[in-house]
N, C-alpha and C. Protein backbone atom coordinates (compact mmCIF):
# COMPACT_ATOMS: atom_id res chain seq x y z
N UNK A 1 -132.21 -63.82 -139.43
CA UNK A 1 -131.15 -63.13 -138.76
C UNK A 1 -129.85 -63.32 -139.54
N UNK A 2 -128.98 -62.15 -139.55
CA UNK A 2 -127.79 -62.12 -140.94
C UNK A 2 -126.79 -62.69 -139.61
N UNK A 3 -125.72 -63.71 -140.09
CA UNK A 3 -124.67 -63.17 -139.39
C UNK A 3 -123.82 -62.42 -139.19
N UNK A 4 -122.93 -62.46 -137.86
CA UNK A 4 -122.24 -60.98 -137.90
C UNK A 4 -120.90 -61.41 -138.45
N UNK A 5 -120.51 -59.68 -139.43
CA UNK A 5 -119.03 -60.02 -139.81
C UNK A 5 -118.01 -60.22 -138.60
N UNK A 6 -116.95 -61.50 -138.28
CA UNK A 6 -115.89 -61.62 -138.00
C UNK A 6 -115.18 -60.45 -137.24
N UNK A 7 -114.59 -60.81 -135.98
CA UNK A 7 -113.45 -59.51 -136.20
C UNK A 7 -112.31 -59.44 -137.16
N UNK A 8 -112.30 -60.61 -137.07
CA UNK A 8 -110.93 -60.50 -138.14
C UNK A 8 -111.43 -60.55 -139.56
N UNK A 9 -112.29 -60.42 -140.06
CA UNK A 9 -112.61 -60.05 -141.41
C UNK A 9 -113.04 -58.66 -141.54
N UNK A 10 -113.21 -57.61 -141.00
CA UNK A 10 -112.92 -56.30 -140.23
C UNK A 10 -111.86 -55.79 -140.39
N UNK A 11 -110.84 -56.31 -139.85
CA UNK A 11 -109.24 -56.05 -140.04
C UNK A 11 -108.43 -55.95 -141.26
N UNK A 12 -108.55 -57.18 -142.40
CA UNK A 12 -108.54 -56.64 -143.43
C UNK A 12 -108.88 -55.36 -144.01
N UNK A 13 -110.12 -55.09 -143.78
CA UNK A 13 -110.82 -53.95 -144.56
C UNK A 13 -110.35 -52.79 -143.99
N UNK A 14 -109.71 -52.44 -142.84
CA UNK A 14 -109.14 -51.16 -142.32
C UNK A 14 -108.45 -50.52 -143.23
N UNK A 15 -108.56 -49.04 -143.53
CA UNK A 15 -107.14 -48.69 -143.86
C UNK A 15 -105.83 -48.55 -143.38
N UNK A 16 -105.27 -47.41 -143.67
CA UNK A 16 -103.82 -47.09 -143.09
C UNK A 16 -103.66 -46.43 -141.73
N UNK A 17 -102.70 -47.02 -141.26
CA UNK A 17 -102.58 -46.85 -139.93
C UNK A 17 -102.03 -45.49 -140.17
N UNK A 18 -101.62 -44.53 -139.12
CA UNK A 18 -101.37 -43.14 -138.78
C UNK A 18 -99.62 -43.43 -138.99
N UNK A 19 -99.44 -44.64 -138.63
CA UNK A 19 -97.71 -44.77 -139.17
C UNK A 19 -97.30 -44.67 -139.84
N UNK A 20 -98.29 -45.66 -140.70
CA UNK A 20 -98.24 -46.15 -142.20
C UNK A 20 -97.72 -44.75 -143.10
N UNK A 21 -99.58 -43.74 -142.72
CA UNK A 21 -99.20 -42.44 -143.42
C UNK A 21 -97.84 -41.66 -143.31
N UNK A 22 -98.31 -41.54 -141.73
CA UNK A 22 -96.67 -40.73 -142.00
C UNK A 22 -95.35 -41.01 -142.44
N UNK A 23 -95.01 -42.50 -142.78
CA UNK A 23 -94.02 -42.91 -143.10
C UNK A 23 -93.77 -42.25 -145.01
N UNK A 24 -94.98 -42.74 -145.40
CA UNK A 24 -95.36 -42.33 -146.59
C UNK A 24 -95.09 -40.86 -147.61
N UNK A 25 -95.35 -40.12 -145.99
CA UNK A 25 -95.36 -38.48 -146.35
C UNK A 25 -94.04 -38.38 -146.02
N UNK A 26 -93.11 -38.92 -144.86
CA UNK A 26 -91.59 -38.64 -144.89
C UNK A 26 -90.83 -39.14 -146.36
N UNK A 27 -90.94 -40.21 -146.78
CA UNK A 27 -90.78 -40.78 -148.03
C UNK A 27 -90.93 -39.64 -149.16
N UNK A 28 -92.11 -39.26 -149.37
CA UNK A 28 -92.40 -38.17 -150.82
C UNK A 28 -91.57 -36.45 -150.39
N UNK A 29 -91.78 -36.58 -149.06
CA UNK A 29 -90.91 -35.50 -148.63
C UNK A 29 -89.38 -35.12 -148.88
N UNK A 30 -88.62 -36.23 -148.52
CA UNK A 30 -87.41 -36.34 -149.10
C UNK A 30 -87.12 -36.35 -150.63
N UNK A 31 -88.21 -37.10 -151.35
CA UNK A 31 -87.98 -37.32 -152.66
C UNK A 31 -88.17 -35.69 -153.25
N UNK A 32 -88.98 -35.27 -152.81
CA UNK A 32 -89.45 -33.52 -152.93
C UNK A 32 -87.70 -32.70 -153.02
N UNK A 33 -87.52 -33.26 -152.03
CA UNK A 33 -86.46 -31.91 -151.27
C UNK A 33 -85.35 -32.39 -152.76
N UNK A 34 -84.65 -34.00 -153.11
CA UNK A 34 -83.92 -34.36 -154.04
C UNK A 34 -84.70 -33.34 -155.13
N UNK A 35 -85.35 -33.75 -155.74
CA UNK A 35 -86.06 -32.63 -156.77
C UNK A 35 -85.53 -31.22 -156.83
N UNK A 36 -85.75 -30.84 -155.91
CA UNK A 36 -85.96 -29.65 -155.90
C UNK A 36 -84.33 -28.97 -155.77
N UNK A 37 -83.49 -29.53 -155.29
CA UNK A 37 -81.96 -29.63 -155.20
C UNK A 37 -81.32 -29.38 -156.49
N UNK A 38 -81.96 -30.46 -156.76
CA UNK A 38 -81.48 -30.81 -157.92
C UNK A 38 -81.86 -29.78 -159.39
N UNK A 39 -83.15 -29.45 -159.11
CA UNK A 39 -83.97 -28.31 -160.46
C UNK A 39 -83.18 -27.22 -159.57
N UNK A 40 -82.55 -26.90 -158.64
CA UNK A 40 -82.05 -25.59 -158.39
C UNK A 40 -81.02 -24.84 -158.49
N UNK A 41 -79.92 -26.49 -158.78
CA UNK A 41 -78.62 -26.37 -159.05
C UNK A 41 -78.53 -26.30 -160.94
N UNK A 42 -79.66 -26.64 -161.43
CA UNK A 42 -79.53 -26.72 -163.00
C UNK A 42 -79.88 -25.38 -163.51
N UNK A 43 -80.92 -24.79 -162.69
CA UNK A 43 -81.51 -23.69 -163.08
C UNK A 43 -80.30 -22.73 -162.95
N UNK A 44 -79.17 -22.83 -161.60
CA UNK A 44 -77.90 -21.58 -161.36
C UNK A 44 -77.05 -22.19 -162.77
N UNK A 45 -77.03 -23.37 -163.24
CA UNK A 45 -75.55 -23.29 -163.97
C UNK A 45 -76.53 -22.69 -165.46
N UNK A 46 -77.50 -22.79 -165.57
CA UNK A 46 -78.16 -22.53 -167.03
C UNK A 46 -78.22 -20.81 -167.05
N UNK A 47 -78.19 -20.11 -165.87
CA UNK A 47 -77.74 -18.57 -165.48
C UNK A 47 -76.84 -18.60 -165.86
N UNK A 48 -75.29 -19.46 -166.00
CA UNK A 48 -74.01 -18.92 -166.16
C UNK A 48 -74.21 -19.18 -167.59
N UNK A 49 -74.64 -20.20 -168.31
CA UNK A 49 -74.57 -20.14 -169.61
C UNK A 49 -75.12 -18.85 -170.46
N UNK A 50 -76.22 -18.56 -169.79
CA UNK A 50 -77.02 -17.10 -170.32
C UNK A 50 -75.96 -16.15 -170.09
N UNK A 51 -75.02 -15.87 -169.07
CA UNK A 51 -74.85 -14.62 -169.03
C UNK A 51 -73.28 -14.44 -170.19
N UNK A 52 -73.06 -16.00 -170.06
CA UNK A 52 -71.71 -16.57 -171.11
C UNK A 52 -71.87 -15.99 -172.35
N UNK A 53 -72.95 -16.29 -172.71
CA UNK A 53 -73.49 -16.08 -174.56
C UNK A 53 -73.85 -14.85 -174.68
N UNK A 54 -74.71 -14.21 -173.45
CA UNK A 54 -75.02 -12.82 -173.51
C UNK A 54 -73.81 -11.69 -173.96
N UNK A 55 -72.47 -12.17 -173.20
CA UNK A 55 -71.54 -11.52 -173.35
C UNK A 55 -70.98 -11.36 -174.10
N UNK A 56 -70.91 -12.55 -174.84
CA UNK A 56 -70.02 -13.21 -176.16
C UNK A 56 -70.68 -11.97 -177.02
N UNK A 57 -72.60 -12.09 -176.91
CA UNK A 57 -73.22 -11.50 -178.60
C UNK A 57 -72.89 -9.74 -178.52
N UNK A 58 -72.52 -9.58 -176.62
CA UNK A 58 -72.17 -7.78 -176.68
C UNK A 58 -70.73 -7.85 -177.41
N UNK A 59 -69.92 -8.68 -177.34
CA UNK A 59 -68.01 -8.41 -177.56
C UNK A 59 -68.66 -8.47 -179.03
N UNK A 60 -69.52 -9.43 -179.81
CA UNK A 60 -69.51 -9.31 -181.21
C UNK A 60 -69.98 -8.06 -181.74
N UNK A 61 -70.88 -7.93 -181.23
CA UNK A 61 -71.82 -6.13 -181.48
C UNK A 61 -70.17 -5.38 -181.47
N UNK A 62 -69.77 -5.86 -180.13
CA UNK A 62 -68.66 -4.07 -180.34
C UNK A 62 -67.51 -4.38 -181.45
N UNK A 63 -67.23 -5.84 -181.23
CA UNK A 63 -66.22 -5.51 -182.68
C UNK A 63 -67.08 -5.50 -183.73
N UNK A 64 -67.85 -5.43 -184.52
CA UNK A 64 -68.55 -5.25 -185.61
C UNK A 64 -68.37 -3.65 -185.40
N UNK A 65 -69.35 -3.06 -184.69
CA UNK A 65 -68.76 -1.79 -184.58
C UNK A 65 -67.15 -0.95 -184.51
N UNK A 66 -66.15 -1.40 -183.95
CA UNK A 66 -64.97 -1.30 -184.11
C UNK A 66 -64.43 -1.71 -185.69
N UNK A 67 -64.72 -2.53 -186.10
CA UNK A 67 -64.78 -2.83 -187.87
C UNK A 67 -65.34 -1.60 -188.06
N UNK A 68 -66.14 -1.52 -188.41
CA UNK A 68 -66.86 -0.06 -188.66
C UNK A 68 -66.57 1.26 -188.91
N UNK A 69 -66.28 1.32 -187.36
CA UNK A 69 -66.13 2.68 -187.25
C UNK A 69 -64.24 3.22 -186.61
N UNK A 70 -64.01 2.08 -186.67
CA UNK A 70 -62.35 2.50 -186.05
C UNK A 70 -62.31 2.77 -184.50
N UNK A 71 -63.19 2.43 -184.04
CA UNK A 71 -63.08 2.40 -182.12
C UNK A 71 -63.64 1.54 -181.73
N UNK A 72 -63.40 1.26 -180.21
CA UNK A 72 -64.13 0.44 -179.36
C UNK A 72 -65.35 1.66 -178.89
N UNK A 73 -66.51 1.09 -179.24
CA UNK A 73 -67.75 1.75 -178.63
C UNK A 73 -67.90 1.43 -177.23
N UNK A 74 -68.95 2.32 -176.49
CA UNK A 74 -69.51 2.35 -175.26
C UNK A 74 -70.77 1.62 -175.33
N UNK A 75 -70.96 1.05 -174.73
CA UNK A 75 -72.47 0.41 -174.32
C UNK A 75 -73.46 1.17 -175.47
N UNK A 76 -73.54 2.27 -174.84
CA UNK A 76 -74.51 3.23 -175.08
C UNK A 76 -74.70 2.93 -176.49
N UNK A 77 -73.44 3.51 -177.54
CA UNK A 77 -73.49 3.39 -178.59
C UNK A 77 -73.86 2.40 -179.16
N UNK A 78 -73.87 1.25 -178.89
CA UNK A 78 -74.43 -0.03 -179.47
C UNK A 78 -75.67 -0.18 -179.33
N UNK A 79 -76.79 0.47 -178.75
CA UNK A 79 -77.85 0.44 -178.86
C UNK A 79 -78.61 1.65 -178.89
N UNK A 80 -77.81 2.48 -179.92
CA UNK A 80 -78.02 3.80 -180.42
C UNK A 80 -78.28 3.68 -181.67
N UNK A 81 -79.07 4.27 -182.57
CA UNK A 81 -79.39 4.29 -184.11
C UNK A 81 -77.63 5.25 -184.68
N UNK A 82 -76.73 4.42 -185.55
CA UNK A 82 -75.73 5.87 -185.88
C UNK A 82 -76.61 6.40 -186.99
N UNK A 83 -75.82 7.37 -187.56
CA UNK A 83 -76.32 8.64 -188.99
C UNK A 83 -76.45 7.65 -190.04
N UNK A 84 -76.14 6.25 -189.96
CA UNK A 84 -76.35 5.82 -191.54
C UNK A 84 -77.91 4.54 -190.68
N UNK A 85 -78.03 4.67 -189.73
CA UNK A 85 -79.85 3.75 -189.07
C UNK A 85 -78.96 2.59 -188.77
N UNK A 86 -77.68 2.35 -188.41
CA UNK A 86 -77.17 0.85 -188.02
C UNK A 86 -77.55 0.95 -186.74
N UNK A 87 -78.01 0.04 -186.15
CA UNK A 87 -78.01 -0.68 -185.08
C UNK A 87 -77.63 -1.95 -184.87
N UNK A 88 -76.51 -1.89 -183.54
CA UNK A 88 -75.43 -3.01 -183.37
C UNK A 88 -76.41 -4.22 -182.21
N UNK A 89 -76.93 -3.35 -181.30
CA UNK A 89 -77.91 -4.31 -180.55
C UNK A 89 -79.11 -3.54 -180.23
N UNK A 90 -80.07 -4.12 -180.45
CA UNK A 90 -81.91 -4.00 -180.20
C UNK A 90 -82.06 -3.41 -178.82
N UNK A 91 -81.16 -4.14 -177.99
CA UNK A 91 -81.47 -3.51 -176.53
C UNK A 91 -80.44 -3.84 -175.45
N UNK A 92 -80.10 -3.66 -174.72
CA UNK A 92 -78.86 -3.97 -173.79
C UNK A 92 -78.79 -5.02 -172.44
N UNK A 93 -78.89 -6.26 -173.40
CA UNK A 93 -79.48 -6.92 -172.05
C UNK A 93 -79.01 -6.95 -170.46
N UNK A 94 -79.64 -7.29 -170.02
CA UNK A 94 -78.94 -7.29 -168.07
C UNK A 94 -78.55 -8.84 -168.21
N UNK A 95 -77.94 -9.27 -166.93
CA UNK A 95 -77.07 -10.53 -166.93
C UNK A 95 -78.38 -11.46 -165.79
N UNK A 96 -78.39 -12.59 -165.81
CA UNK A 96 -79.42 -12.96 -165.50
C UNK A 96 -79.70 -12.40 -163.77
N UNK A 97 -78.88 -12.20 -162.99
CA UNK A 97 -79.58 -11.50 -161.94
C UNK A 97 -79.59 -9.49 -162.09
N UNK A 98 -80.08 -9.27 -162.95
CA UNK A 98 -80.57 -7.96 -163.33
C UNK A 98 -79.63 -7.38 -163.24
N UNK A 99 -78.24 -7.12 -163.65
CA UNK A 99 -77.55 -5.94 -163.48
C UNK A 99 -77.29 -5.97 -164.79
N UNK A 100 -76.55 -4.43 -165.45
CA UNK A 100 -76.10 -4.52 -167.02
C UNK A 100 -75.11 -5.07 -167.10
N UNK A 101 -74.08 -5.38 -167.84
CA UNK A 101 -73.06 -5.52 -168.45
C UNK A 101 -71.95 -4.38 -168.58
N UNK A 102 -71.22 -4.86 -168.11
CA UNK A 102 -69.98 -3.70 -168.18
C UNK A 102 -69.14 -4.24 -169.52
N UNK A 103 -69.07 -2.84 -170.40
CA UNK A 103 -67.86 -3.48 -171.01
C UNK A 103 -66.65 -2.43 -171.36
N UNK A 104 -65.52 -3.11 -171.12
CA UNK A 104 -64.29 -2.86 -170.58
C UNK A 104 -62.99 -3.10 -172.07
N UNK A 105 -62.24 -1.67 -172.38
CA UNK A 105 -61.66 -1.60 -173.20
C UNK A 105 -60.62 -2.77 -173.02
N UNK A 106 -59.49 -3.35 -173.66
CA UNK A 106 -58.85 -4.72 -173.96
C UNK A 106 -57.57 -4.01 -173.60
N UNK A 107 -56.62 -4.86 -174.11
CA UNK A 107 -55.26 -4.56 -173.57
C UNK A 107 -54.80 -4.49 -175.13
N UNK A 108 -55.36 -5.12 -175.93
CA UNK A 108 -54.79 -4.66 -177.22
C UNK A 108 -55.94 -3.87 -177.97
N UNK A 109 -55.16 -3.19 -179.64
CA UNK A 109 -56.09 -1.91 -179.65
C UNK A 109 -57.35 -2.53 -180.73
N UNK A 110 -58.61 -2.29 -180.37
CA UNK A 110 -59.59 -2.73 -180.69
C UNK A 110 -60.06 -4.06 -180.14
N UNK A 111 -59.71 -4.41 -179.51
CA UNK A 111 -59.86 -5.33 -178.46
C UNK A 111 -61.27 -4.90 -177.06
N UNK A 112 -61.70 -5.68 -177.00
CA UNK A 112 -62.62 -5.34 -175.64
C UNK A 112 -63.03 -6.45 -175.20
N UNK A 113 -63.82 -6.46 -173.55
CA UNK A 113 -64.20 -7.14 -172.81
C UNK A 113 -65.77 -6.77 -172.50
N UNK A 114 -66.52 -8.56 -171.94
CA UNK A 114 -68.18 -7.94 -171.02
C UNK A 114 -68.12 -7.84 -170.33
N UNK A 115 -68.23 -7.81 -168.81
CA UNK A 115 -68.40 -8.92 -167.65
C UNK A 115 -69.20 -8.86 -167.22
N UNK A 116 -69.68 -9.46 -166.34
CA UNK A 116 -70.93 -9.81 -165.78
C UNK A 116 -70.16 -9.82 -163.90
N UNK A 117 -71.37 -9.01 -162.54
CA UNK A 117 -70.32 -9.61 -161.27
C UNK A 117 -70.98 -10.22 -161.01
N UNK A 118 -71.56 -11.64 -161.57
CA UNK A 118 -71.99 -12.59 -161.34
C UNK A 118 -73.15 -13.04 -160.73
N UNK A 119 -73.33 -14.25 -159.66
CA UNK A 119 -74.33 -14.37 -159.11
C UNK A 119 -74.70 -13.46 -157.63
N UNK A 120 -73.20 -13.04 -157.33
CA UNK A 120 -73.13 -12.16 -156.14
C UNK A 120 -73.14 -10.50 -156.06
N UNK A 121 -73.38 -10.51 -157.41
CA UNK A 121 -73.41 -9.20 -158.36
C UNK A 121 -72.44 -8.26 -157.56
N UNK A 122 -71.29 -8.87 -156.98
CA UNK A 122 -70.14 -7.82 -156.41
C UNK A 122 -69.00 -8.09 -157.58
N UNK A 123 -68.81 -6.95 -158.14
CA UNK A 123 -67.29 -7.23 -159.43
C UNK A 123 -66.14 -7.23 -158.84
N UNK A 124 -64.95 -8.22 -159.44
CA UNK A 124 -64.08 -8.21 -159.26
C UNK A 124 -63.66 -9.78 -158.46
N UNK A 125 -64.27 -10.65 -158.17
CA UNK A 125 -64.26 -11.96 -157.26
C UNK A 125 -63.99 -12.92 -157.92
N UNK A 126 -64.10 -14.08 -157.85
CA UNK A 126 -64.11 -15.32 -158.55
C UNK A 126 -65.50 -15.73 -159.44
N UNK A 127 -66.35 -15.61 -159.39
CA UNK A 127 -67.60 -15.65 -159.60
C UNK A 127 -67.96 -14.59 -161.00
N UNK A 128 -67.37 -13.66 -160.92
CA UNK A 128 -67.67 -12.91 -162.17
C UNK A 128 -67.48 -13.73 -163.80
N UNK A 129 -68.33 -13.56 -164.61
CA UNK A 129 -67.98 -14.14 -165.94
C UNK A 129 -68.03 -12.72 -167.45
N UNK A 130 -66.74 -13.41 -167.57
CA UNK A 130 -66.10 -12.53 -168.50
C UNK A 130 -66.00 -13.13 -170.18
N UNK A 131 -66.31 -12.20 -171.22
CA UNK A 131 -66.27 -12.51 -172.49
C UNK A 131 -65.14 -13.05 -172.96
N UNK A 132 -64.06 -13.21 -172.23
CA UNK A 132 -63.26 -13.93 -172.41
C UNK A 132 -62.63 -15.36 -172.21
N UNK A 133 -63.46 -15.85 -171.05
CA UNK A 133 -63.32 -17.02 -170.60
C UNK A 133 -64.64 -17.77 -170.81
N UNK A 134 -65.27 -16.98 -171.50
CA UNK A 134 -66.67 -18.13 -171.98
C UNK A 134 -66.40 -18.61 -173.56
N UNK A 135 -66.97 -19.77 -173.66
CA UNK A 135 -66.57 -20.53 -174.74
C UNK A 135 -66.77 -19.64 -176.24
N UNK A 136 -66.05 -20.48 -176.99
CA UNK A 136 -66.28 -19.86 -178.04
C UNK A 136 -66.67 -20.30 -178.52
């Protein structure tokens, strides 16, 4: 005849109590939500940098073209073949929440602007980013 295991050598061997778990899952839960805060706020400011540089490489396209040709071009024209096969840009990018780029004659002559209406894609607010106030 075997003897019988102990209760209390039983007890050891239990697993996790239903507390235990859930304490566990509130724990990884929160750590989740920090994560995810956090990858969401990096991912919006790495949008403003895209739409920063995006703007910058349209103002260079148009003054290269303004060198050129003696005007400030239209959008259009910059991603038009002219009569001698120049092309100023490949394609016209959108600003990272899908709208195009506006660009806007300068206050001096041959001068111009991008902008972008931002993340709220309404122009004219605080939020808009302009080829002028992004780094150089």
């Amino acid at each position: 005849m075997q003897p019988r295991p102990s209760p209390r050598g039983r007890a050891g061997q239990r697993g996790f109590t239903l507390i235990e778990i859930m304490v566990v899952v509130m724990i990884l839960g929160l750590l989740a939500t920090l994560v995810a805060q956090n990858v969401r706020s990096i991912a919006d400011e790495s949008k403003l940098e895209i739409a920063a540089v995006d703007a910058k490489q349209v103002v260079d396209a148009a003054n290269l073209f303004y060198l050129q040709k003696g005007y400030v071009p239209t959008l259009e024209e910059l991603t038009t073949r002219d009569d001698k096969g120049h092309l100023y840009l490949a394609r016209l990018p959108k600003d990272p929440w899908g709208v195009v780029y506006v660009l806007l004659p300068g206050e001096a002559r041959g001068e111009c602007e991008v902008r972008s209406a931002g993340p709220n894609r309404i122009e004219g607010d605080e939020d808009d980013i302009s080829s002028k106030t992004a780094a150089r």
